[in-house]
Protein backbone atom coordinates (compact mmCIF):
# COMPACT_ATOMS: atom_id res chain seq x y z
CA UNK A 1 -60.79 85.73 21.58
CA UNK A 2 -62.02 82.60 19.74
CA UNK A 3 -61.60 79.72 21.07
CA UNK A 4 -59.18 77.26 19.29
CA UNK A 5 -59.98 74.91 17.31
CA UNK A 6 -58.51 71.28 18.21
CA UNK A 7 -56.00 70.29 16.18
CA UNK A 8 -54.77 67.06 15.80
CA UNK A 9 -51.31 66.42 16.06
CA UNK A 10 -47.88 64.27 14.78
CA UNK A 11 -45.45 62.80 17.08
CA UNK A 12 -41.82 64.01 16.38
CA UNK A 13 -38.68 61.05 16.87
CA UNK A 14 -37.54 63.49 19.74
CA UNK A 15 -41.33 62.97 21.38
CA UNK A 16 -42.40 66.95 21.09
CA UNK A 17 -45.40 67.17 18.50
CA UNK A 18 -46.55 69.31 15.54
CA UNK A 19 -50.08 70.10 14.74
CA UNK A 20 -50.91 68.89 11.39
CA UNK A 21 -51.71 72.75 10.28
CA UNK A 22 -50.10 75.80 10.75
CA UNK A 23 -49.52 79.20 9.03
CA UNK A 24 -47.26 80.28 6.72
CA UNK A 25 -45.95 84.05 7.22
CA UNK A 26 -44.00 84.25 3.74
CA UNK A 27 -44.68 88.27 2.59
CA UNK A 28 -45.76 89.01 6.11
CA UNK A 29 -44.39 92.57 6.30
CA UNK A 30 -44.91 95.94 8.35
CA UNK A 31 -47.70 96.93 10.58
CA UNK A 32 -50.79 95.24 8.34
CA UNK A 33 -48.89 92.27 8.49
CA UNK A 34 -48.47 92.29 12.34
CA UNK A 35 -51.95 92.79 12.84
CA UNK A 36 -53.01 89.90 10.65
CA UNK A 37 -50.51 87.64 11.92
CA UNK A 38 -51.91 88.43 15.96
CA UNK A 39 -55.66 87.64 14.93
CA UNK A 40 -54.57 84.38 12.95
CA UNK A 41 -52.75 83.35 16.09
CA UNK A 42 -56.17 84.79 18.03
CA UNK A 43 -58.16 82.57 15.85
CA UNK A 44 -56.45 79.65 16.72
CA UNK A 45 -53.36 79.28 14.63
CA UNK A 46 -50.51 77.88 17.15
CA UNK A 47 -47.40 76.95 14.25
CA UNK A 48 -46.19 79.85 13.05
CA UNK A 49 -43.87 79.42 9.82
CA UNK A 50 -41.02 81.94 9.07
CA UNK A 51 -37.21 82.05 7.79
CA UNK A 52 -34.53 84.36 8.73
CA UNK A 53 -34.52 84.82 4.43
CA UNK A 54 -38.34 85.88 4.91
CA UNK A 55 -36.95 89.45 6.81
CA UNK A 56 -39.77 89.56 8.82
CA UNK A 57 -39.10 87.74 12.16
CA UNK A 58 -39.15 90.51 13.94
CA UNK A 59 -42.80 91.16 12.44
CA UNK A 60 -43.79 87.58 13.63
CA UNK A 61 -42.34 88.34 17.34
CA UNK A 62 -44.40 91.31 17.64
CA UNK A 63 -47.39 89.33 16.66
CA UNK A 64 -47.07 87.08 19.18
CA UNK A 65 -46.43 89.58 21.64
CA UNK A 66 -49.38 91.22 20.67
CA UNK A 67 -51.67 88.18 20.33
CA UNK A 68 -52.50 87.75 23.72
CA UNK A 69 -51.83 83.66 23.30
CA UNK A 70 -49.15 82.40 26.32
CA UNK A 71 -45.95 81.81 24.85
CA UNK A 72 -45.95 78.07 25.95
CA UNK A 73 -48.80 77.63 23.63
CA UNK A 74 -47.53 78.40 20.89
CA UNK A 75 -44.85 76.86 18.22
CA UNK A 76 -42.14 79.08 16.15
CA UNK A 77 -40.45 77.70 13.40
CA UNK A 78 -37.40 79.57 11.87
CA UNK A 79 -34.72 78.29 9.27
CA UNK A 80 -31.25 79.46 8.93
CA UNK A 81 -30.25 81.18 5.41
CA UNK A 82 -27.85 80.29 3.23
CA UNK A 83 -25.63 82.92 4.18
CA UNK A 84 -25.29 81.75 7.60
CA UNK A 85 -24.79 78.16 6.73
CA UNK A 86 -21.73 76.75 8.39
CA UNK A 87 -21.18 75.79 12.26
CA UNK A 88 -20.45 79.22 13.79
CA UNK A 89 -22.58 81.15 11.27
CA UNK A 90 -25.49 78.95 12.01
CA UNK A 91 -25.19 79.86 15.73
CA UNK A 92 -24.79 83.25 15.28
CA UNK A 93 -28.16 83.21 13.09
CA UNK A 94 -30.12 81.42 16.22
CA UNK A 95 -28.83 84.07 18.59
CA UNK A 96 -29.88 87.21 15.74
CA UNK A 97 -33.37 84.65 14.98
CA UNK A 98 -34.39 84.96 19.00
CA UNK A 99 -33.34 88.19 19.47
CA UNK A 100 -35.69 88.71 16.53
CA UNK A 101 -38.33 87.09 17.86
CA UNK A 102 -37.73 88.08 20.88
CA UNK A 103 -38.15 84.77 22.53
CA UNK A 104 -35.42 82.46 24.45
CA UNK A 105 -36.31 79.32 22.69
CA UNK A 106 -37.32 78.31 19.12
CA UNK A 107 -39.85 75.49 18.44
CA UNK A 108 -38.45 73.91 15.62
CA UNK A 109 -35.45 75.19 13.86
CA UNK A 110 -34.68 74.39 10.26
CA UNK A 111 -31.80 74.17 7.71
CA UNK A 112 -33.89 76.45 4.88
CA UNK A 113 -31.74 74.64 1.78
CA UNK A 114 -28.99 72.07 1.55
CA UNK A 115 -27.01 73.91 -1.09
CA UNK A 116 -24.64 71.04 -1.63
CA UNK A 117 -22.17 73.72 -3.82
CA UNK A 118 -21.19 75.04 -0.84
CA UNK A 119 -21.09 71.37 1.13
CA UNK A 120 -21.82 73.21 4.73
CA UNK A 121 -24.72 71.51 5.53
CA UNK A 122 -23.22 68.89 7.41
CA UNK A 123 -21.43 70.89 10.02
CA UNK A 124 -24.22 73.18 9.81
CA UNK A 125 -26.46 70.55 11.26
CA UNK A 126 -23.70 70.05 13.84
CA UNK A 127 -24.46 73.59 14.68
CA UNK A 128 -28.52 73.09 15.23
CA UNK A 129 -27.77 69.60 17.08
CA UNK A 130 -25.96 71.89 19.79
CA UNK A 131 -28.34 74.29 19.83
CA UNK A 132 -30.81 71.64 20.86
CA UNK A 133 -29.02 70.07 23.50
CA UNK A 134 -28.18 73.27 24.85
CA UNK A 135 -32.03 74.41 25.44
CA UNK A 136 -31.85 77.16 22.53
CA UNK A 137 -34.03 75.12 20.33
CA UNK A 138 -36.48 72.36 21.14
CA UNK A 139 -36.57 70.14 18.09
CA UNK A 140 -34.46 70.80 14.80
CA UNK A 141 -34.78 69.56 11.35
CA UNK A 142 -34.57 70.47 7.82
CA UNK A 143 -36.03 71.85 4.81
CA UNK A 144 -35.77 70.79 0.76
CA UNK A 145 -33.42 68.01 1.62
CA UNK A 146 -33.18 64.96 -0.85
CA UNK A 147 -33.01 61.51 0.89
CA UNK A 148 -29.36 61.32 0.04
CA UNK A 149 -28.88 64.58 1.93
CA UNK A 150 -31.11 62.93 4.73
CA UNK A 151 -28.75 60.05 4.79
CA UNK A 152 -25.68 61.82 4.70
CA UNK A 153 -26.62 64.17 8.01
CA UNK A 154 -27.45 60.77 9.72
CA UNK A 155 -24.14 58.54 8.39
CA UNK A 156 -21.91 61.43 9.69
CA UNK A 157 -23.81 62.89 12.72
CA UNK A 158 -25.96 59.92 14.07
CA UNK A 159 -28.48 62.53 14.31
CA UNK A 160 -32.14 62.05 12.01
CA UNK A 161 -34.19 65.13 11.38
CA UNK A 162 -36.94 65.35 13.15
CA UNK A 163 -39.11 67.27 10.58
CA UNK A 164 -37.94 67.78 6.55
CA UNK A 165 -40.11 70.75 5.12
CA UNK A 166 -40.66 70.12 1.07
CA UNK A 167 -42.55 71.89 -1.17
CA UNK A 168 -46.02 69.48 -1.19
CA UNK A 169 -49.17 69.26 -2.97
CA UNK A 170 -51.34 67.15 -5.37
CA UNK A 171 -49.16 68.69 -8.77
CA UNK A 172 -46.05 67.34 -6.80
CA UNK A 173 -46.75 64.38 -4.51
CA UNK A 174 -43.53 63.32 -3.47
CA UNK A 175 -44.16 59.87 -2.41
CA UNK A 176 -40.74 58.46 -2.49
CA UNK A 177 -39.69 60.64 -0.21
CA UNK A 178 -42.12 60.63 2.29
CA UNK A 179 -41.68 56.67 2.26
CA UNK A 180 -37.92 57.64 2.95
CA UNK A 181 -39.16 59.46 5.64
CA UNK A 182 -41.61 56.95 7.42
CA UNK A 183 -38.91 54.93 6.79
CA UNK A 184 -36.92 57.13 9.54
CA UNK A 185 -39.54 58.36 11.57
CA UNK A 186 -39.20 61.95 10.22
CA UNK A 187 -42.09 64.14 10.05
CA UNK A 188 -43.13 65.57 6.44
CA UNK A 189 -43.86 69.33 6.54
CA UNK A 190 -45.40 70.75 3.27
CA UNK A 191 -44.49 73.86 2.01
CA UNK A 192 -46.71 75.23 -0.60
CA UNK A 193 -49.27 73.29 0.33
CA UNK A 194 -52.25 74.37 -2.06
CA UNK A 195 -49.47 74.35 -5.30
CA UNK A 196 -48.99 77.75 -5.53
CA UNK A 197 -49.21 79.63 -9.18
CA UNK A 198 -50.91 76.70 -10.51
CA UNK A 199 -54.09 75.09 -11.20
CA UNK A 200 -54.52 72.58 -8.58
CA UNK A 201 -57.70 74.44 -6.47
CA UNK A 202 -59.58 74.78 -10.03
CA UNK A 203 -58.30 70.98 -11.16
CA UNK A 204 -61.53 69.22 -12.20
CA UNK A 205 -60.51 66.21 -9.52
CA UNK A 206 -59.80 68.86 -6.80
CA UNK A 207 -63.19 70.39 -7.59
CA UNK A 208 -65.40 67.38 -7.56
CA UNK A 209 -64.29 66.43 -4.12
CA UNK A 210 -64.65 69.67 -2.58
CA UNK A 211 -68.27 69.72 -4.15
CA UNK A 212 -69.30 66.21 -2.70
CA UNK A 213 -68.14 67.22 0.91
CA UNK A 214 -69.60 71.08 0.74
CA UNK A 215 -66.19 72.70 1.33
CA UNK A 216 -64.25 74.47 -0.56
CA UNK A 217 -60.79 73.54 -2.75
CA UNK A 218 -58.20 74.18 -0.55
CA UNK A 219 -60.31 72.55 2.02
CA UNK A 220 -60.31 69.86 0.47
CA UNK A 221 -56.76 70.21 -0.27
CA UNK A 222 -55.48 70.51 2.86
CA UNK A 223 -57.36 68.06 3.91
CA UNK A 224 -55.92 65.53 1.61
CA UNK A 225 -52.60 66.85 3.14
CA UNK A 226 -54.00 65.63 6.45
CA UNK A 227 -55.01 61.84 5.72
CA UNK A 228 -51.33 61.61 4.07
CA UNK A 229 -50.31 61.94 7.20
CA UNK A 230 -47.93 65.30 6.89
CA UNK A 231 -48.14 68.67 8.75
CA UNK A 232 -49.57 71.35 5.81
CA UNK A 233 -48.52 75.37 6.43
CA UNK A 234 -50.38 77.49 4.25
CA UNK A 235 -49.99 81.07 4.09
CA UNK A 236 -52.91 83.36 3.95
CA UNK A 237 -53.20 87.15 4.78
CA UNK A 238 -56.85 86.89 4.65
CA UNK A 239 -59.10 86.38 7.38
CA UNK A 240 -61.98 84.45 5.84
CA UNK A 241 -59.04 81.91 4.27
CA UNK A 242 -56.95 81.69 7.28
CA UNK A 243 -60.49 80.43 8.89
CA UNK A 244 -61.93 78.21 6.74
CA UNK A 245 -58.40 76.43 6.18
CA UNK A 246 -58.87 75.75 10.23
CA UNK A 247 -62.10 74.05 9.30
CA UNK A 248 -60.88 70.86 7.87
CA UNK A 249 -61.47 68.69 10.63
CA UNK A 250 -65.13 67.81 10.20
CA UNK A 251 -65.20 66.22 7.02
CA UNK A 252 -62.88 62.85 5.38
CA UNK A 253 -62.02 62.79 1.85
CA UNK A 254 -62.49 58.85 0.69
CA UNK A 255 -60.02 56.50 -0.50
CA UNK A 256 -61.09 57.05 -4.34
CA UNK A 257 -60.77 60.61 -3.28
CA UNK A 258 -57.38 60.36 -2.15
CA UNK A 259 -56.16 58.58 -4.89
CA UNK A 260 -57.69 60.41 -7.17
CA UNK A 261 -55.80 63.69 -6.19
CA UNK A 262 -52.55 62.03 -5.29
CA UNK A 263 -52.66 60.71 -8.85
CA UNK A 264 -52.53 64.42 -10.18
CA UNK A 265 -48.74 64.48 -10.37
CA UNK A 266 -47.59 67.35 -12.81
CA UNK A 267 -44.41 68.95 -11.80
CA UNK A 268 -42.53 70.82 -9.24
CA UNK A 269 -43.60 74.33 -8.89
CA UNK A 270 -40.40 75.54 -6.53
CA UNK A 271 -36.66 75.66 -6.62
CA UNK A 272 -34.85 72.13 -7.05
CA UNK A 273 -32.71 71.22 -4.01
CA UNK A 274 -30.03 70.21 -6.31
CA UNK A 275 -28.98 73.63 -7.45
CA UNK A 276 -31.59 75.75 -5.46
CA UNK A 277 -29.12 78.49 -4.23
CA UNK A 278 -30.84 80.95 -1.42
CA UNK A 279 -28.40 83.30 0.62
């Protein structure tokens, strides 16, 4: 097995900790996708990424099983569905997510979208709170929430997410909102982290500052998602990708650099959490 690389990590407002990279395991599916999953986790991948909507938890729990990594090292992230949004739907979706998984604890469990039509997100929360402080789930947060949702979660529960997943990258920079969330100690999570279906790993800016550090674009990339200061998941069924996005930790993009590619800002690539609907 290969060693793991060290990752650095970012301290959650409930003191656990995220490593600034993990893997994405949107499309994982079937027995290829088991196998990949396992060596990723053997090559040093230790946040794992998946969604009850993704239908392949059960995929990601054999992987693990299979990896030969202890349990304890490793971190599962899950988010509940729109379907199951509501206090005792969200509960029942934790029990059917570890049974799944077939683990007695998730890592970090997220609300996937806030759907404000259906206005459940509140008591939904209420739901993953419990779950916490019941042992079910270590840390819980959120995913594609606005700052207003973020403040309305806190005004009525008291409770502030300790991780909101967004979709992330140097087309869609979303600095206001990570200043909301340094603002309230909440990790940033970027989904979509190299702006997929667009042109940000050929952008001329991306380009040059992959070429002056020898490394490729979506090293370079992720890096930049590193020095922001957020935790980047980016999905790869390939083995040579999966690596060299691990190898981002022996090179620093400058300040001119980071600027330059934070000043790329096109537009959003993924649903708006405004009318985003996902069941």
């Amino acid at each position: 097995m290969t060693p793991a690389p060290q990752i650095p990590q970012l301290e959650l407002n409930d003191g656990h900790h995220l490593p600034v990279l993990g893997l994405g395991t949107y499309a994982v599916q079937g027995e290829d996708g088991v196998a990949a999953l396992s060596q990723a986790i053997q090559d040093g991948y230790r946040l794992l990424d998946t969604a009850a909507s993704y239908g392949n938890e059960r995929e990601v729990g054999a992987a693990v099983a299979a990896s030969g990594v202890p349990r304890d090292e490793l971190l599962l992230t899950s988010k509940v569905r729109g379907q199951d949004q509501g206090y005792d739907a969200a509960r029942r979706a934790a029990e059917r997510t570890l049974r799944d998984l077939g683990v007695d604890r998730l890592d970090l469990y997220l609300i996937h979208w806030p759907l404000p039509r259906l206005d459940l997100y509140v008591e939904t929360w209420r739901a993953l709170v419990d779950l916490r402080d019941e042992g079910l789930v270590r840390s819980v947060g959120v995913s594609n929430f606005t700052a207003e949702h973020l403040d309305r979660l806190v005004a009525e529960t008291g409770v502030v997410p300790a991780v909101n997943q967004i979709e992330l990258h140097p087309y869609f920079t979303q600095a206001e909102l990570r200043a909301v969330h340094a603002a309230r100690a909440v990790v940033t999570e970027s989904w979509s982290p190299l702006g997929r279906k667009s042109t940000v790993l050929t952008d001329p800016a991306v380009v040059e500052a992959a070429e002056n550090h020898g490394v490729s674009p979506a090293q370079a990339v992720l890096r930049w998602h590193v020095q922001l200061g957020v935790v980047a998941i980016p999905k790869s069924a390939n083995r040579d990708r999966w690596r060299a996005n691990l190898d981002i930790f022996g090179f620093e993009l400058s300040a001119e650099e980071m600027e330059r590619l934070s000043s790329l800002e096109q537009v959003r690539l993924g649903g708006d959490p405004l009318t985003h609907e996902e069941f």
